[in-house]
Protein backbone atom coordinates (compact mmCIF):
# COMPACT_ATOMS: atom_id res chain seq x y z
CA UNK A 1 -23.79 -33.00 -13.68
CA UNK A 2 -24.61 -35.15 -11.01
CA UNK A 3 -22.96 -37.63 -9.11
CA UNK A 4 -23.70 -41.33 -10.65
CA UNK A 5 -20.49 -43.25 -10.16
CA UNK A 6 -19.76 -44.83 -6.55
CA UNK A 7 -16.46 -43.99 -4.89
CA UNK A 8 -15.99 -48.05 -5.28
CA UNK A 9 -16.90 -47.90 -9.43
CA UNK A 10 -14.60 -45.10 -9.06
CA UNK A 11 -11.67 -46.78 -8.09
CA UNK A 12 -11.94 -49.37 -10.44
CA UNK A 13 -12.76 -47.57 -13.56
CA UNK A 14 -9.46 -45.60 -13.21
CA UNK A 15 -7.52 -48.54 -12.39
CA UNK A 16 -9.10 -50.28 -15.10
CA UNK A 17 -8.15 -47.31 -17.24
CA UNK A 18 -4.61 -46.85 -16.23
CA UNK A 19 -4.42 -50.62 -17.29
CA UNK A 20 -5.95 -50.32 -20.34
CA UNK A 21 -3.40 -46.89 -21.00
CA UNK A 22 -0.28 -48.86 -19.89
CA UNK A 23 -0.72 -52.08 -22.12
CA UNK A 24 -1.72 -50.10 -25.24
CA UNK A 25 1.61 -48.29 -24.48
CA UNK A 26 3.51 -51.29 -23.54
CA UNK A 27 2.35 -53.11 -27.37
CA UNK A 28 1.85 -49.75 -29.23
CA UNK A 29 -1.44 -50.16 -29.63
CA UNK A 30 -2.51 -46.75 -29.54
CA UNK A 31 -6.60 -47.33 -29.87
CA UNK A 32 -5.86 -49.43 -27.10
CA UNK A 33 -4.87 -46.10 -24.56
CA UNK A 34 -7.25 -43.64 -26.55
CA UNK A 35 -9.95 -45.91 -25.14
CA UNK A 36 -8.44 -46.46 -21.52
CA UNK A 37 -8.91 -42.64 -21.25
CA UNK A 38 -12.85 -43.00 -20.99
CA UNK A 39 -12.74 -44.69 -17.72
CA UNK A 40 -10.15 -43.01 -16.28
CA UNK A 41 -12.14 -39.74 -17.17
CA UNK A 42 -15.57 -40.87 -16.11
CA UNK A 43 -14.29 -42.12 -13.00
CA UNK A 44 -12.45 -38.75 -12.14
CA UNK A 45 -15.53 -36.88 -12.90
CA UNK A 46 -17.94 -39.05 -10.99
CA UNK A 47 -20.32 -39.11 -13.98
CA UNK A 48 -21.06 -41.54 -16.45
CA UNK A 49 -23.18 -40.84 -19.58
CA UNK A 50 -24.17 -44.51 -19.81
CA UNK A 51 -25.24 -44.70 -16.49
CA UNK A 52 -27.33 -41.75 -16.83
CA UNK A 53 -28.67 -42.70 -19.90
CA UNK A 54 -30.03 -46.12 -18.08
CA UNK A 55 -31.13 -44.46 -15.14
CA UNK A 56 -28.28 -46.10 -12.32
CA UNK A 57 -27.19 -44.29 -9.95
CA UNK A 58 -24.05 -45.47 -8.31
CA UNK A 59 -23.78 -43.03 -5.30
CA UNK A 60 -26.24 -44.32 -3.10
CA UNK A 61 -27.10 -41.00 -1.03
CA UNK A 62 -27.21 -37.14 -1.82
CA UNK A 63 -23.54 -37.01 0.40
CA UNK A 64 -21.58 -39.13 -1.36
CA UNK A 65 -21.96 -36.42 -4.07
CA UNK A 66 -18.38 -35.25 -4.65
CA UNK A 67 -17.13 -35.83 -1.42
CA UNK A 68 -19.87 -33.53 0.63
């Protein structure tokens, strides 16, 4: 797989994730943290199938690829 998720997009989708995983446990919505785990996983692995499905490519140059 190959890097398409900026270190910036990174940040924020597992913030955004963590969020989503803390209010769904907060209100017992459990869809509600089942769903905050995509971010948090695509953000963690750097790779996004949507994004590579629509041809973006977050990290802007071959070194930002995984911290090389």
């Amino acid at each position: 797989m190959e890097c398409n998720v900026g270190l910036v997009e990174q940040k924020a989708r597992v913030l955004a994730g963590l969020a989503m995983v803390g209010v769904g446990a907060y209100y017992n919505f459990k869809p509600l943290a089942v769903i905050g785990m995509v971010p948090i996983l695509t953000g963690m692995l750097r790779w996004c199938p949507i994004n590579a499905a629509t041809g973006y490519n977050g990290c802007k140059n071959t070194s930002d690829e995984y911290g090389k």
